[in-house]
C-alpha atoms as a PDB file:
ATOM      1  CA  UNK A   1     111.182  79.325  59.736  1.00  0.00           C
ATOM      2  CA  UNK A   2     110.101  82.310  58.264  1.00  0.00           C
ATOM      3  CA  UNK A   3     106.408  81.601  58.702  1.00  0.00           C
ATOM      4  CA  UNK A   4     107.208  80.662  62.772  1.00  0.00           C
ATOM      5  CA  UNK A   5     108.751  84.277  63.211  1.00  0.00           C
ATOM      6  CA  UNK A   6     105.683  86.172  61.654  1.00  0.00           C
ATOM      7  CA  UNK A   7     103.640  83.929  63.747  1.00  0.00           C
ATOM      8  CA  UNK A   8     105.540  84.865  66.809  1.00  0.00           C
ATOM      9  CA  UNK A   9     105.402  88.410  66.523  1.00  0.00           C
ATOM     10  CA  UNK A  10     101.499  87.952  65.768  1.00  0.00           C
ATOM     11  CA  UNK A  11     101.051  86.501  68.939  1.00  0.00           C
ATOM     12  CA  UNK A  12     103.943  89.253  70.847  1.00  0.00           C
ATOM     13  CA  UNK A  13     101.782  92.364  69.437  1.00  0.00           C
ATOM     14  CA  UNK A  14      98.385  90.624  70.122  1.00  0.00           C
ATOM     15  CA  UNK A  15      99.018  89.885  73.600  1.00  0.00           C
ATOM     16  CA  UNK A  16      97.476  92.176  76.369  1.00  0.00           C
ATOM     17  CA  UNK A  17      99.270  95.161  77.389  1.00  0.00           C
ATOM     18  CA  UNK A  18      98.375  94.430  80.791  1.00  0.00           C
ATOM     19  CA  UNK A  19      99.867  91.670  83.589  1.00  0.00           C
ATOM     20  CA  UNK A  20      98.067  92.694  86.902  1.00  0.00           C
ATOM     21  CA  UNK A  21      93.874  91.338  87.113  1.00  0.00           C
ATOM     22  CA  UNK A  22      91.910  91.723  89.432  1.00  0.00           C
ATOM     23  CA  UNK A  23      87.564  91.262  89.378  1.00  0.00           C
ATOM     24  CA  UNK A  24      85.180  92.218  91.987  1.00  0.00           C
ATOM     25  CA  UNK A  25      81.883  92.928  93.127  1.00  0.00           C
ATOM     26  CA  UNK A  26      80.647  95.880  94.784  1.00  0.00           C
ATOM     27  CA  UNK A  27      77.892  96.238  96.762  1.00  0.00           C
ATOM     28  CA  UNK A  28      75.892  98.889  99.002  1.00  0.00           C
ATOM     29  CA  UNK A  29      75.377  98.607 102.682  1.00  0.00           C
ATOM     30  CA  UNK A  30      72.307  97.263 102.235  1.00  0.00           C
ATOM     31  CA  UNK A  31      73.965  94.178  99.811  1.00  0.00           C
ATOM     32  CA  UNK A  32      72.316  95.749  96.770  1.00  0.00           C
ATOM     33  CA  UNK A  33      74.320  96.044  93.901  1.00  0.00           C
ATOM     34  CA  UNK A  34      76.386  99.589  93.337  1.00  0.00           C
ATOM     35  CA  UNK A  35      76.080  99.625  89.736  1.00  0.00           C
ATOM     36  CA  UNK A  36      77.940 102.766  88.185  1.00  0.00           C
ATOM     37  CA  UNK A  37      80.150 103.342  91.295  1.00  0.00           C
ATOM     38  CA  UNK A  38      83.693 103.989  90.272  1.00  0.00           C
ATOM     39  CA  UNK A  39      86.320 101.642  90.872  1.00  0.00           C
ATOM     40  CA  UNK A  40      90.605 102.690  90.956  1.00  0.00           C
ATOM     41  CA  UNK A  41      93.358 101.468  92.662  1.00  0.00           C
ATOM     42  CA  UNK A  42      96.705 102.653  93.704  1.00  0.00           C
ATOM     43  CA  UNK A  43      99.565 100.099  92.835  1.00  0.00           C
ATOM     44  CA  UNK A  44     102.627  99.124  95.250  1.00  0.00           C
ATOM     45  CA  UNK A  45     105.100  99.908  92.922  1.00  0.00           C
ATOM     46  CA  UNK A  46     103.422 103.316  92.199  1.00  0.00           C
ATOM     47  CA  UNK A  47     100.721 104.467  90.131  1.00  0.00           C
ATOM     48  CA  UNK A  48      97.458 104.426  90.005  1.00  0.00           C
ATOM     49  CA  UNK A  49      94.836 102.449  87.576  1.00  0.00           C
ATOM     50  CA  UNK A  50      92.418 103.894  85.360  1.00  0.00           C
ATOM     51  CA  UNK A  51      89.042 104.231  86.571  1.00  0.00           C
ATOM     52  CA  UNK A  52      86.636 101.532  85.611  1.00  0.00           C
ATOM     53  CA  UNK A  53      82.926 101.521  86.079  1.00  0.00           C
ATOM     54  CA  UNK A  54      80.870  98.232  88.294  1.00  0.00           C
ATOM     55  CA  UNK A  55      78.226  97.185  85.775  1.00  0.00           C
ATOM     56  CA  UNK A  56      74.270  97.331  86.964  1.00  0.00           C
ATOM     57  CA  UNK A  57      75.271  94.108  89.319  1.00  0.00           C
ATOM     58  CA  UNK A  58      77.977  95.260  90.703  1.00  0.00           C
ATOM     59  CA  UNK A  59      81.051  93.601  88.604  1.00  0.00           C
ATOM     60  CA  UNK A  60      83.756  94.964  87.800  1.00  0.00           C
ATOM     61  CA  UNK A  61      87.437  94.074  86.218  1.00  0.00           C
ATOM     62  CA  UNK A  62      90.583  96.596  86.759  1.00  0.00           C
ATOM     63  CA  UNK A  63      93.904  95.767  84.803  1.00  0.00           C
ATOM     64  CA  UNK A  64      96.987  97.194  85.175  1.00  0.00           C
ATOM     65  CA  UNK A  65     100.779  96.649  83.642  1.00  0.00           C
ATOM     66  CA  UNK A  66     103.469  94.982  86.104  1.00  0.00           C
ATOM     67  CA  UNK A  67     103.045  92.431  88.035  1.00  0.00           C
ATOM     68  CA  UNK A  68     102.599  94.454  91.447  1.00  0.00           C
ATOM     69  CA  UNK A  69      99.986  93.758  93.706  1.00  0.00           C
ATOM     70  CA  UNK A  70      97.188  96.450  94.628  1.00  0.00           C
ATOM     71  CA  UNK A  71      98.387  98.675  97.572  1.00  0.00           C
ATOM     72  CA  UNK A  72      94.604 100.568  97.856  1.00  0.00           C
ATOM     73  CA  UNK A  73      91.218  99.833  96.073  1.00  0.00           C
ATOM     74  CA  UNK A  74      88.882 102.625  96.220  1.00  0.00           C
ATOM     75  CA  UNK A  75      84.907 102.707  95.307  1.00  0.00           C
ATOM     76  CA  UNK A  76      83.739 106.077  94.293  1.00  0.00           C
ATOM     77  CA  UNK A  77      87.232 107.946  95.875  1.00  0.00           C
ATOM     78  CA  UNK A  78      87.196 106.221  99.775  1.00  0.00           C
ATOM     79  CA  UNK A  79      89.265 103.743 100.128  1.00  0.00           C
ATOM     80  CA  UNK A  80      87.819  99.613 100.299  1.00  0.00           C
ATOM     81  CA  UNK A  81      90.305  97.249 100.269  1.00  0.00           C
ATOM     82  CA  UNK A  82      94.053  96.984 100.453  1.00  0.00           C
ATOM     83  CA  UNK A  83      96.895  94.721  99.670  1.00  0.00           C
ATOM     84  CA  UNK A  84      94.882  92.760  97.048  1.00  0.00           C
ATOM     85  CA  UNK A  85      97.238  90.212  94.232  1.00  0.00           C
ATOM     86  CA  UNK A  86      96.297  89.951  91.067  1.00  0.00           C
ATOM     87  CA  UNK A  87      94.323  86.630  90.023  1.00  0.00           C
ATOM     88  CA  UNK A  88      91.921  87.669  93.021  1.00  0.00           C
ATOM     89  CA  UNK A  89      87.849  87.954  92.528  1.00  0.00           C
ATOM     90  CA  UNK A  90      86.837  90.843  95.714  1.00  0.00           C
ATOM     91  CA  UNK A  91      83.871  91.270  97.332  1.00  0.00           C
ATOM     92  CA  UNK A  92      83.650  94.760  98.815  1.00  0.00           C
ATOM     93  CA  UNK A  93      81.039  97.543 100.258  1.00  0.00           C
ATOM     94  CA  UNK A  94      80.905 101.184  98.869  1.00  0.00           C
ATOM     95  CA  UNK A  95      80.980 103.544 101.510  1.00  0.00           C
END
């Protein structure tokens, strides 16, 4: 029993501090890739995410805790996308 409980708490502390996901791509006007651009999002609930950075093809993955979905998704401050639920892959256009 003893070794169940230590296994538990293991897996409790180990688990991600995060429950919202969300992964995109983000692209120029032109469909090329906006590696580097900056990628937040403001959260239903309230909040905001931290900033993450699209890699040099244009991914990117933003966490965040609670379940709430994604009120506004910005790219580099203007706003891209809205209304986005977590488990969702985004394609979206800097501006």
């Amino acid at each position: 029993m003893k070794t169940a409980s230590v296994i538990l708490m293991v897996l409790f502390f180990c688990a991600p501090a995060f429950a919202g996901e969300i992964t995109g791509t983000v692209t120029y006007g032109d469909g090329s890739p906006c590696g580097g651009c900056k990628v937040s999002a403001s959260i239903q609930s309230g909040g905001i995410t931290d900033a993450v950075y699209a890699d040099s093809h244009g991914n990117f993955r933003l966490t965040w805790s609670g379940s709430n979905a994604i009120e506004k998704l910005y790219v580099s401050g203007n706003t891209v996308a809205t209304n986005i639920r977590s488990g969702e892959h985004v394609k979206v256009r800097a501006r």
